[in-house]
C-alpha atoms as a PDB file:
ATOM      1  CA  UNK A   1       0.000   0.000   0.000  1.00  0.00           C
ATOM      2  CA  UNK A   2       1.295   3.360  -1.215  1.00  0.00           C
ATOM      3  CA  UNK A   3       2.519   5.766   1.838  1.00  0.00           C
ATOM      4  CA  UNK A   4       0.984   9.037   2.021  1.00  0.00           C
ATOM      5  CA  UNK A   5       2.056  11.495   4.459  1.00  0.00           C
ATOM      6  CA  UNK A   6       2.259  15.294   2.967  1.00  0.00           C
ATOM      7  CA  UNK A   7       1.695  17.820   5.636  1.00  0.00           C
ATOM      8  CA  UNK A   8       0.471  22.004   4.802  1.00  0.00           C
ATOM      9  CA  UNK A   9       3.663  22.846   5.510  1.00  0.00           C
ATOM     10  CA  UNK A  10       5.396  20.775   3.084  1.00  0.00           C
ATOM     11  CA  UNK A  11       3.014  21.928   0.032  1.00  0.00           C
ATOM     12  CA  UNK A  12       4.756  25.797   1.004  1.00  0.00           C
ATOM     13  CA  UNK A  13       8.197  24.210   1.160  1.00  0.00           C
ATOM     14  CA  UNK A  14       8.524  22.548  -1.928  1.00  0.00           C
ATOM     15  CA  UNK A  15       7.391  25.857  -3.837  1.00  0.00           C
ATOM     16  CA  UNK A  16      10.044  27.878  -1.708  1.00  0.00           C
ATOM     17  CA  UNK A  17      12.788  25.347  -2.831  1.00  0.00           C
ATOM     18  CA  UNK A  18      11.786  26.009  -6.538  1.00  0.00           C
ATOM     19  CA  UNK A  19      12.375  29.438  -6.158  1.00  0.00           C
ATOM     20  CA  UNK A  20      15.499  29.148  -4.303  1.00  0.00           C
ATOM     21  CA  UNK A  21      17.610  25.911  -5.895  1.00  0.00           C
ATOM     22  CA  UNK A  22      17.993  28.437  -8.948  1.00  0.00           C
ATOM     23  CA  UNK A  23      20.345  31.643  -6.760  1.00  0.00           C
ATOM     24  CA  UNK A  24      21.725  28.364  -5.295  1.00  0.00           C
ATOM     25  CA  UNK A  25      25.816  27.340  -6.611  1.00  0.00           C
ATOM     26  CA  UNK A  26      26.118  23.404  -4.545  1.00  0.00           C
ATOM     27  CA  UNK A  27      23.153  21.662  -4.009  1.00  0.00           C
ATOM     28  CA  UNK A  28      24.067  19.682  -0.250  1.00  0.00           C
ATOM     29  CA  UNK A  29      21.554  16.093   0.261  1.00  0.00           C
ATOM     30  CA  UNK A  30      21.596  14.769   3.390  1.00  0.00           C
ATOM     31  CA  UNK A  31      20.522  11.047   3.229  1.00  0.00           C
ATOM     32  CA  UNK A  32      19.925   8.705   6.125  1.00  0.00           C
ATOM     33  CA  UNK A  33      23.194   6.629   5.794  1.00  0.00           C
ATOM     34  CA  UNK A  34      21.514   3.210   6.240  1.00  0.00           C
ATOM     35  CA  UNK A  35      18.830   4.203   3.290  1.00  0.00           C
ATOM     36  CA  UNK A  36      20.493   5.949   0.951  1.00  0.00           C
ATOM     37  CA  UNK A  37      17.806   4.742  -2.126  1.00  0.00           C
ATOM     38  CA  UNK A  38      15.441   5.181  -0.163  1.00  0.00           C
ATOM     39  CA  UNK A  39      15.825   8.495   2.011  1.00  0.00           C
ATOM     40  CA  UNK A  40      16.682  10.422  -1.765  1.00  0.00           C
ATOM     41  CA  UNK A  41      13.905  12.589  -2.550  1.00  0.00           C
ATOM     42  CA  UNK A  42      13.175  12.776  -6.513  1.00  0.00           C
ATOM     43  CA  UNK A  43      12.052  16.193  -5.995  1.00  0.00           C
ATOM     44  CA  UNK A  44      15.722  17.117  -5.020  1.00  0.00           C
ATOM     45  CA  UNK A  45      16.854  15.637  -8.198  1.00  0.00           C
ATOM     46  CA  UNK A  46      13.483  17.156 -10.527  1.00  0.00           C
ATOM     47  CA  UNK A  47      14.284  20.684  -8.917  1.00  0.00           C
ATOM     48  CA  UNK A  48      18.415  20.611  -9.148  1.00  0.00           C
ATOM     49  CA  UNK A  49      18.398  19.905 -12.651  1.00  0.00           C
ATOM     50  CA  UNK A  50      22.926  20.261 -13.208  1.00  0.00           C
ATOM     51  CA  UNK A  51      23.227  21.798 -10.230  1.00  0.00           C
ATOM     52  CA  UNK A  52      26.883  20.499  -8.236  1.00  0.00           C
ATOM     53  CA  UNK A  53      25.333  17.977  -5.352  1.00  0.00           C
ATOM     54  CA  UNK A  54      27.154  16.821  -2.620  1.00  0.00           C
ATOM     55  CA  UNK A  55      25.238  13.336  -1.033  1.00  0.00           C
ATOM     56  CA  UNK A  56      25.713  13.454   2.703  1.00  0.00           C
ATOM     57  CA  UNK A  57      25.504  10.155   4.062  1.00  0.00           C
ATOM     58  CA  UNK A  58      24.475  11.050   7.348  1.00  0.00           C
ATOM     59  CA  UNK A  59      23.914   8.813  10.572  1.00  0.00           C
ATOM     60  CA  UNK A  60      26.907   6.430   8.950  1.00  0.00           C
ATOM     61  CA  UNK A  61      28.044   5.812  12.593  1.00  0.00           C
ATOM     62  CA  UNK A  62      24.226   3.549  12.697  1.00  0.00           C
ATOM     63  CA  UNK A  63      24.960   2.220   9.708  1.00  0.00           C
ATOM     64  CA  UNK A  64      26.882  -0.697   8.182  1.00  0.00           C
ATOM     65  CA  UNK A  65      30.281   0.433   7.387  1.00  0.00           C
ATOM     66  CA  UNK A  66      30.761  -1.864   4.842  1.00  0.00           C
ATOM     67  CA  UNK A  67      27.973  -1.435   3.049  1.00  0.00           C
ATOM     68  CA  UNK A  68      28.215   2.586   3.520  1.00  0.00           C
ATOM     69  CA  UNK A  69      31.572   2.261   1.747  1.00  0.00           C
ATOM     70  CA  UNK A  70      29.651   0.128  -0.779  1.00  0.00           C
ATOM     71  CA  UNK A  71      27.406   3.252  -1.305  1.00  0.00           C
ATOM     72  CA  UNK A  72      30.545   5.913  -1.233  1.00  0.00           C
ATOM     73  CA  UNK A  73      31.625   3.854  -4.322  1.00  0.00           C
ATOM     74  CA  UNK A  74      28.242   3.689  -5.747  1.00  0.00           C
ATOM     75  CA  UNK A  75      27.721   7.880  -6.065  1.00  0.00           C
ATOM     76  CA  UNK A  76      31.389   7.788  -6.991  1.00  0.00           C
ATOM     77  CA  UNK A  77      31.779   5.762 -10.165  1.00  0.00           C
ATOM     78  CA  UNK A  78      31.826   7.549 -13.221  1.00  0.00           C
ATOM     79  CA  UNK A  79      28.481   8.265 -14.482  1.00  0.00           C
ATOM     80  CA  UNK A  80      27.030   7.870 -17.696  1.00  0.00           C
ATOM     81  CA  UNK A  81      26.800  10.824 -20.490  1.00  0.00           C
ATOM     82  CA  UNK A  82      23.627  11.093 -20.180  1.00  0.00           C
ATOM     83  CA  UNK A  83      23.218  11.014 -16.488  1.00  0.00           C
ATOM     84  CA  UNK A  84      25.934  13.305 -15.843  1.00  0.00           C
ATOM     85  CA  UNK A  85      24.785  16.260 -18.353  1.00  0.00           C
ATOM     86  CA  UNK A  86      20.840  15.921 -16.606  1.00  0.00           C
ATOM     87  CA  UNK A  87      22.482  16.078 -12.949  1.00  0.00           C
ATOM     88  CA  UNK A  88      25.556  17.149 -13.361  1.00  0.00           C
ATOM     89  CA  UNK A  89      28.673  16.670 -10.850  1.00  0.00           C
ATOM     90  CA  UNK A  90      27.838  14.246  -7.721  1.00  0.00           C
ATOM     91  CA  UNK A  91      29.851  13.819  -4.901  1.00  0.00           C
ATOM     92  CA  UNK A  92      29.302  11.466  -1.482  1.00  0.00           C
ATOM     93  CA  UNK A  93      30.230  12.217   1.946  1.00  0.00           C
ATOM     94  CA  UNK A  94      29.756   9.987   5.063  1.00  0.00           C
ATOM     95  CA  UNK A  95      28.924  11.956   7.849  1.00  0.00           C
ATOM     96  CA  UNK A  96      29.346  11.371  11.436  1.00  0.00           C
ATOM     97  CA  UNK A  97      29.055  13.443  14.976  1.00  0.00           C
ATOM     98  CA  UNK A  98      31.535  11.846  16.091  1.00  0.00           C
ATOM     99  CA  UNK A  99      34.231  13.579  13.771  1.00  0.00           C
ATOM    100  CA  UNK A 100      32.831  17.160  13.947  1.00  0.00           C
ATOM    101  CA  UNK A 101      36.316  18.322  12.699  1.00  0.00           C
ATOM    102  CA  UNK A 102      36.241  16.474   9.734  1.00  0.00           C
ATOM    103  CA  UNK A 103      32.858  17.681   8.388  1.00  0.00           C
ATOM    104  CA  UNK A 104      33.166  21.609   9.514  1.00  0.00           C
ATOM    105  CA  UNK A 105      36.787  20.892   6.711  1.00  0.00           C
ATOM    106  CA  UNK A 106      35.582  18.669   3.796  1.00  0.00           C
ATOM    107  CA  UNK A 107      32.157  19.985   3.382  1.00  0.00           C
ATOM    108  CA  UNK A 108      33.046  23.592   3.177  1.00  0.00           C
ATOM    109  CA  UNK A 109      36.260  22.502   0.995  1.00  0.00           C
ATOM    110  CA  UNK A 110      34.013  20.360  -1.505  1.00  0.00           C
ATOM    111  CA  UNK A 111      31.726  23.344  -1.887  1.00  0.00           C
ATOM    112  CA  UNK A 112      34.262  25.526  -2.877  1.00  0.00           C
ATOM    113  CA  UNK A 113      35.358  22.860  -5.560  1.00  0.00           C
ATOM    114  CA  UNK A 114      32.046  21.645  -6.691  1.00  0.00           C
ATOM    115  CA  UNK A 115      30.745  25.654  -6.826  1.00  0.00           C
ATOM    116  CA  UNK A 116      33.720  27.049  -9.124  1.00  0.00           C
ATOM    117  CA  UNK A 117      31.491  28.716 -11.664  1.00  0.00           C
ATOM    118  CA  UNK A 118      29.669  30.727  -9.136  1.00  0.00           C
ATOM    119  CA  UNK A 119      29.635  34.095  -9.553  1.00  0.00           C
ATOM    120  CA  UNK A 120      32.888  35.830  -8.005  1.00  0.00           C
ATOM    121  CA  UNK A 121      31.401  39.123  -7.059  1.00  0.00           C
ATOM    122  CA  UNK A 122      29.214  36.954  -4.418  1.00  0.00           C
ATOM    123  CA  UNK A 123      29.978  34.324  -1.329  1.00  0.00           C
ATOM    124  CA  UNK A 124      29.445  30.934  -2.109  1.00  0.00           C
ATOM    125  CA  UNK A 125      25.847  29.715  -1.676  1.00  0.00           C
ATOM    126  CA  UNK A 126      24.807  26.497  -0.631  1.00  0.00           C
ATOM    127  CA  UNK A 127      21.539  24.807   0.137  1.00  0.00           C
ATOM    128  CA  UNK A 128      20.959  22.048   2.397  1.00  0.00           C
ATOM    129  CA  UNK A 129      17.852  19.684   1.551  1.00  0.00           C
ATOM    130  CA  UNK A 130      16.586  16.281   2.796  1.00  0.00           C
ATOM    131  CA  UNK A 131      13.467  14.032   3.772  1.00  0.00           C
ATOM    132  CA  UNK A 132      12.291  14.821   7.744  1.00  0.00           C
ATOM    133  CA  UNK A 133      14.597  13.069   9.946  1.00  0.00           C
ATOM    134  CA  UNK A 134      17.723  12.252   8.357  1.00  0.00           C
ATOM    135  CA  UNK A 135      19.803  14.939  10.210  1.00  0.00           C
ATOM    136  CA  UNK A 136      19.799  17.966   8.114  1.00  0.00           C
ATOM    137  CA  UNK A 137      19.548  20.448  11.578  1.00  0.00           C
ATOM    138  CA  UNK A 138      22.310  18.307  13.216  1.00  0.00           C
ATOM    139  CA  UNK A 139      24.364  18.315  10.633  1.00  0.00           C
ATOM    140  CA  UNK A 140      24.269  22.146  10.153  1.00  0.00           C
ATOM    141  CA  UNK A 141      25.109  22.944  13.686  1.00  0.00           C
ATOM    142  CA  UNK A 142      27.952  20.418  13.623  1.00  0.00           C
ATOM    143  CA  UNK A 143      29.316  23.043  10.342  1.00  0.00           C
ATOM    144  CA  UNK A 144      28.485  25.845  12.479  1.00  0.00           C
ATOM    145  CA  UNK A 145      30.115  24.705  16.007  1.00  0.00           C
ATOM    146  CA  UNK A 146      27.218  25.965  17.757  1.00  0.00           C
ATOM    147  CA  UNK A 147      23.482  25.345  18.121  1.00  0.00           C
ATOM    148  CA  UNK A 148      21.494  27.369  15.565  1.00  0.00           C
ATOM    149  CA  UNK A 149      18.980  24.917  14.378  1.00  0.00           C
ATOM    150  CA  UNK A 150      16.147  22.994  15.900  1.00  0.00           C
ATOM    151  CA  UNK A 151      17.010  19.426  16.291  1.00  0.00           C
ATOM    152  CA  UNK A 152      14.502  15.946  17.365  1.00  0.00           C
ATOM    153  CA  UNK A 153      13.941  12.554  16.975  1.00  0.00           C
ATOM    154  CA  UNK A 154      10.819  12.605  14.952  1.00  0.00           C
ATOM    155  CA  UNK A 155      10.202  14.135  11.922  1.00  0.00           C
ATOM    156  CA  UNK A 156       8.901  17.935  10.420  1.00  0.00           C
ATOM    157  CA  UNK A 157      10.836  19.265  13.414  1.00  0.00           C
ATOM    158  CA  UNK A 158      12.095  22.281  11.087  1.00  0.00           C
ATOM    159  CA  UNK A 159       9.343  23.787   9.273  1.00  0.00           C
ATOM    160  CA  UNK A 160      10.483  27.058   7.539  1.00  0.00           C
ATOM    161  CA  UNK A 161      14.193  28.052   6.041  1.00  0.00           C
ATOM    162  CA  UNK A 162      17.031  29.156   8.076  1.00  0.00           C
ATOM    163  CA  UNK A 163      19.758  30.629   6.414  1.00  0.00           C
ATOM    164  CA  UNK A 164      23.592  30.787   8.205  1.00  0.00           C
ATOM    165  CA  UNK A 165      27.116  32.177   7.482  1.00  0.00           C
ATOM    166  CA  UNK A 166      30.031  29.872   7.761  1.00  0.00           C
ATOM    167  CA  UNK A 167      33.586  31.446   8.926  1.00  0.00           C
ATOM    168  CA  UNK A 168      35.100  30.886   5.102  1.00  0.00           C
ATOM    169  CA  UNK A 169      31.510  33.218   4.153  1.00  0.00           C
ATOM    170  CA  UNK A 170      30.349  30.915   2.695  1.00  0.00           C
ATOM    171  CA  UNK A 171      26.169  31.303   3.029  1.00  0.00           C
ATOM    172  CA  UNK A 172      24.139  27.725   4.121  1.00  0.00           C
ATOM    173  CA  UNK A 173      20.040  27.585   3.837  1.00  0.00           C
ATOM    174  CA  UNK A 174      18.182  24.904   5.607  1.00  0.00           C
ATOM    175  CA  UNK A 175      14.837  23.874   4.140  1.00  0.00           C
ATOM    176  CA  UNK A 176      12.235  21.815   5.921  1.00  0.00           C
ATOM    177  CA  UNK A 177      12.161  18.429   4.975  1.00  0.00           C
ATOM    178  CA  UNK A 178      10.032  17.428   2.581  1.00  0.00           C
ATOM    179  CA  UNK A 179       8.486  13.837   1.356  1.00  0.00           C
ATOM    180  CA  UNK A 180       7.429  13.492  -2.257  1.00  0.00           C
ATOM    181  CA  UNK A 181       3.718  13.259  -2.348  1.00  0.00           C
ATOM    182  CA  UNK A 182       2.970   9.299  -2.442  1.00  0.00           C
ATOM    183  CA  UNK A 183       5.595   6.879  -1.882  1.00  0.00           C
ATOM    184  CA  UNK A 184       4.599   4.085  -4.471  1.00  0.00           C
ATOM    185  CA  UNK A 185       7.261   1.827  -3.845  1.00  0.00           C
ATOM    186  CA  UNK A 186       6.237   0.345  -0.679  1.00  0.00           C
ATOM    187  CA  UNK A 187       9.246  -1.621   0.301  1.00  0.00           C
ATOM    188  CA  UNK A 188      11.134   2.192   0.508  1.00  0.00           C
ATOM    189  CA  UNK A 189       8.224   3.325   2.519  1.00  0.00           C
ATOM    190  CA  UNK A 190       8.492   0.762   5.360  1.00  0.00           C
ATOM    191  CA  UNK A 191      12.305   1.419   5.278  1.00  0.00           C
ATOM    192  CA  UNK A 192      11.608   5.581   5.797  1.00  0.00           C
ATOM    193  CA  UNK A 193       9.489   4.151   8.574  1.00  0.00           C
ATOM    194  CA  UNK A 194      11.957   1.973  10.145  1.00  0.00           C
ATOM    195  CA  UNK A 195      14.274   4.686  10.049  1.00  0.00           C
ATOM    196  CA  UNK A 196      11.820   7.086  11.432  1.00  0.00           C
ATOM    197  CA  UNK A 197      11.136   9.847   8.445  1.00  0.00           C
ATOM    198  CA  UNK A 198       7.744   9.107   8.826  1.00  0.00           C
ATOM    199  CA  UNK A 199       5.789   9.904  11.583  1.00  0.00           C
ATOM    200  CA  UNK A 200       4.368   7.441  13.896  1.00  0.00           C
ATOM    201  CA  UNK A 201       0.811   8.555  13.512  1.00  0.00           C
ATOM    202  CA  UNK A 202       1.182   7.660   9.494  1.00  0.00           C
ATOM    203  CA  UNK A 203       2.131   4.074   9.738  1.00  0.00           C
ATOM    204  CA  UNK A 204       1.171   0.885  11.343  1.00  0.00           C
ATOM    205  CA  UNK A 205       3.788  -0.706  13.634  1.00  0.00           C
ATOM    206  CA  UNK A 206       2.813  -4.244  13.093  1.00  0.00           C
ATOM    207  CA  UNK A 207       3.219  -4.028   9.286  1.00  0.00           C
ATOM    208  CA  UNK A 208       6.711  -2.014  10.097  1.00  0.00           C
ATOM    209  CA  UNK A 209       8.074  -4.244  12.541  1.00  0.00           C
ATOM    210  CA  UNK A 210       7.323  -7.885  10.419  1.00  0.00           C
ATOM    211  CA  UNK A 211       9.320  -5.808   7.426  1.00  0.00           C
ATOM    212  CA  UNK A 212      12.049  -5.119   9.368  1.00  0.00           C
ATOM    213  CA  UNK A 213      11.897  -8.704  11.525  1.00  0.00           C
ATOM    214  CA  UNK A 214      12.130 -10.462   7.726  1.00  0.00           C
ATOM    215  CA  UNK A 215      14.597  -8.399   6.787  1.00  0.00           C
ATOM    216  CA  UNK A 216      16.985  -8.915  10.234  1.00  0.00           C
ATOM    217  CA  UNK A 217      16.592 -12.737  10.171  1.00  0.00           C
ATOM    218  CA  UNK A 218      17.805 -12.716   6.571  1.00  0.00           C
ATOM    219  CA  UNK A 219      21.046 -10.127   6.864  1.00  0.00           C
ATOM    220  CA  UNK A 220      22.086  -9.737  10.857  1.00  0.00           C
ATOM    221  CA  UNK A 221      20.016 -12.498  12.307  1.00  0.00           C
ATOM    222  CA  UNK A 222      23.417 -12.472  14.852  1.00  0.00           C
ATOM    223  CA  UNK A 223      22.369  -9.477  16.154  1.00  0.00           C
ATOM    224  CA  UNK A 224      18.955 -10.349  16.781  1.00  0.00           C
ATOM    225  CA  UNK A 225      20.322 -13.760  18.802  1.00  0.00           C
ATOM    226  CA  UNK A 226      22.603 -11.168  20.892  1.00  0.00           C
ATOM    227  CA  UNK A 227      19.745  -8.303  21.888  1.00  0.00           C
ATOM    228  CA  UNK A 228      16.953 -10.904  22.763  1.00  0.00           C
ATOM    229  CA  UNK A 229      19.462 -13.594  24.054  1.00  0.00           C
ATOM    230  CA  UNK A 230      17.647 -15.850  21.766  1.00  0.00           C
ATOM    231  CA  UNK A 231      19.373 -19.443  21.180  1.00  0.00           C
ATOM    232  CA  UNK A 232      18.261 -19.741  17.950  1.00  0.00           C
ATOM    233  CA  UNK A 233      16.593 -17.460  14.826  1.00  0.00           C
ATOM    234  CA  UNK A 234      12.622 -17.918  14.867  1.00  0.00           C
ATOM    235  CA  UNK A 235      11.304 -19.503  12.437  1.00  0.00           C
ATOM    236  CA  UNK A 236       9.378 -16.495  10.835  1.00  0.00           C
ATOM    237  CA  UNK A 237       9.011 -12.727  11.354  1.00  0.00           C
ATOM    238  CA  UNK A 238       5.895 -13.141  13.250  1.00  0.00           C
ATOM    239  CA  UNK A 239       7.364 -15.631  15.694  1.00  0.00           C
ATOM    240  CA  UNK A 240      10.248 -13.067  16.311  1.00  0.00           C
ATOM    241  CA  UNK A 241       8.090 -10.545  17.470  1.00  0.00           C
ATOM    242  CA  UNK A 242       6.283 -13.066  19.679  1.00  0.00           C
ATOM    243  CA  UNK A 243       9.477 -13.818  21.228  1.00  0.00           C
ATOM    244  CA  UNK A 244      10.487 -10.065  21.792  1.00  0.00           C
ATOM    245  CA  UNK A 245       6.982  -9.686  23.269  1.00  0.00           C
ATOM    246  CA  UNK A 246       7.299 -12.985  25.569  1.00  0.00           C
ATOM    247  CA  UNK A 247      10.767 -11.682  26.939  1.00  0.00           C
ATOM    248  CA  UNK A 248       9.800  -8.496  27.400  1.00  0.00           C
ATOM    249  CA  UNK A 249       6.557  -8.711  29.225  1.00  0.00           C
ATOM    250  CA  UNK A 250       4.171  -7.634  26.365  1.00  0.00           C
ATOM    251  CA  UNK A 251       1.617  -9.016  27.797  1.00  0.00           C
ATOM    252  CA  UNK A 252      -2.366  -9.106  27.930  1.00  0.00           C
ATOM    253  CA  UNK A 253      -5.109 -10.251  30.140  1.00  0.00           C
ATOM    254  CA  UNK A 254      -4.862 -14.506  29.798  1.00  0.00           C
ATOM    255  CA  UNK A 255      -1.104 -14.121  28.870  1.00  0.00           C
ATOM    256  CA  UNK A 256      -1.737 -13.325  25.122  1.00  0.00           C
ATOM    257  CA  UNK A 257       1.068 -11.288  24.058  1.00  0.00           C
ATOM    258  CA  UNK A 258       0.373  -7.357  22.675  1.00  0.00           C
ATOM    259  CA  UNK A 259       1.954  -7.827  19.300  1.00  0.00           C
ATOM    260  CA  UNK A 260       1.552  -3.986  18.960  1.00  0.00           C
ATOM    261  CA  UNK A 261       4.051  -3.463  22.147  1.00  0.00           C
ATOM    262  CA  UNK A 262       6.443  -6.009  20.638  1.00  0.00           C
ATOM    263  CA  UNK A 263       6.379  -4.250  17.035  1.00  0.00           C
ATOM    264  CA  UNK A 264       7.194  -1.170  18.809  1.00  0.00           C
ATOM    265  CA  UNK A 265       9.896  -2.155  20.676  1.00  0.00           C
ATOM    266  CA  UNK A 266      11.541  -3.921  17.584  1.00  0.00           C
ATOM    267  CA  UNK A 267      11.423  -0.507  15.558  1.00  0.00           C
ATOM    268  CA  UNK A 268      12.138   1.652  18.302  1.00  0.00           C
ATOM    269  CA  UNK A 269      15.678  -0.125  19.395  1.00  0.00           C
ATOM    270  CA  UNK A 270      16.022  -0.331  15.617  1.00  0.00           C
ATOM    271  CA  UNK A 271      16.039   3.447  15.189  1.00  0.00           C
ATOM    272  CA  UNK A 272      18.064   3.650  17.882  1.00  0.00           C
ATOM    273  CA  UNK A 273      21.391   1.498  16.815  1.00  0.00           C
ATOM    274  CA  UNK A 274      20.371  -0.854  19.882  1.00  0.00           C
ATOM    275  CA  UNK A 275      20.750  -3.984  17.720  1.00  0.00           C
ATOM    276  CA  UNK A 276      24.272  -2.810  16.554  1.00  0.00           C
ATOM    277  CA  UNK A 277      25.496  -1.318  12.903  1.00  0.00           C
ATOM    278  CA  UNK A 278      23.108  -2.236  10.016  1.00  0.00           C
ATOM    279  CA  UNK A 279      21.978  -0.582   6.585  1.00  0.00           C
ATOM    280  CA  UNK A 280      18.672  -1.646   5.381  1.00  0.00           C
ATOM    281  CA  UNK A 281      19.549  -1.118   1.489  1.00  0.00           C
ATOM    282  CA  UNK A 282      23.102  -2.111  -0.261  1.00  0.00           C
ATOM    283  CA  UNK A 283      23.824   0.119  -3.797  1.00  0.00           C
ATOM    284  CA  UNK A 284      22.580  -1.763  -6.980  1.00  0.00           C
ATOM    285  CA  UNK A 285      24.913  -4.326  -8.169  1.00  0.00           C
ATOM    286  CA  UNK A 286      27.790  -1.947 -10.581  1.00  0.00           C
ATOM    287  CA  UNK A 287      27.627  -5.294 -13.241  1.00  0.00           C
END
């Protein structure tokens, strides 16, 4: 079932990035590191046209590092023709909190190369853009060194444009995040939902949480053994989340267990990085 979550606010924000992408030199997506696919917005890519765009990976520190260097290589690899003159240069970044340093240097440095044919008489102007929740507001006040935007845990937490001034000059807008208006692909829609860009109140957890327990047993059923302190991988999905319910008291009246309790556990640790390292998309095979 196609996902459909497209606040006012968002209708307002995608016409104010129209008008803006076009003053803007370096185009800056922030993707969720462990959803790269998924967390990339078309409208980002049907707005930039040839802009420059640098693809933050951000939240690689929850992610896979294997299969976030996969994705680095992806977004690096020479693009076709074709591709290149519609999008024009792409770069990839993996972003982390936990090396502040390094992103308040690259970033700024691979603006100034991607941005070359901006106008001289002018600072640099770059434009940061992303789904809700992948860390746009973090990552801008890890580039600033300070606190100047609004950051949460659940999604639409910045809802108009914020515009800041970097030490080299160089001038960074924030946008609100915005969705595309119905996610057909419903296997990307209950990945945005593990990883939170969707809010709670749009999605049903049971339908969530047997996604993401199919998807565990098959590529880090380990982890799953280690978290629960199961012996064994259950059987199915469904008998995982019985498990996680049994073990951690979700239960109702006659000792039936509240799958509902159990699927929000499972998501919630998930989101989290309880369960350890994981990416819930690898880059199309290159061959």
């Amino acid at each position: 079932m196609p996902i459909q979550w497209y606040p006012g606010h968002m209708v307002k924000a995608r016409r104010e990035l129209a008008a803006l992408i076009p003053s803007q030199d370096v185009i800056i997506e922030v993707l969720d590191a462990r959803m790269p696919a998924a967390s990339e917005n078309p409208v980002v890519a049907e707005l930039r046209k040839q802009k420059p765009c640098i693809k933050v990976l951000s939240k690689s520190d929850l992610a896979d590092p294997a299969v976030t260097s996969a994705w680095l290589a992806h977004y690096h690899s020479p693009p076709s023709r074709d591709t290149a003159e519609r999008l024009g240069r792409v770069v990839a970044f993996a972003s982390s909190t936990d090396r502040p340093a390094e992103i308040r240097t690259h970033i700024p440095e691979l603006c100034s190369q991607l941005g070359l044919q901006h106008r001289p008489a002018r600072p640099l102007r770059a434009l940061i853009v992303g789904i809700p929740n992948v860390g746009k507001s973090t990552f801008i006040n890890t580039l600033m060194g300070r606190s100047v935007a609004t950051v949460g845990d659940k999604p639409a937490v910045t809802k108009a444009q914020q515009q800041v001034v970097l030490k080299s000059g160089m001038v960074l807008s924030d946008t609100p995040g915005i969705l595309w208006h119905k996610i057909e692909d419903e296997e990307a829609g209950l990945r945005l939902a593990m990883g939170g860009s969707i809010p709670d109140t749009a999605i049903e957890y049971l339908d969530v949480a047997t996604f993401a327990a199919r998807f565990l047993l098959a590529r880090y059923p380990q982890s799953l053994l280690s978290r629960y302190k199961l012996a064994e991988p259950p059987p199915s999905p469904e008998a995982l989340l019985a498990e996680i319910g049994r073990r951690r008291g979700c239960l109702r009246a006659g000792g039936k267990i509240d799958l509902h309790k159990a699927s929000e556990i499972l998501v919630h640790e998930l989101r989290s990085g309880l369960l350890g390292r994981m990416s819930f998309e690898a880059p199309p095979d290159p061959g």
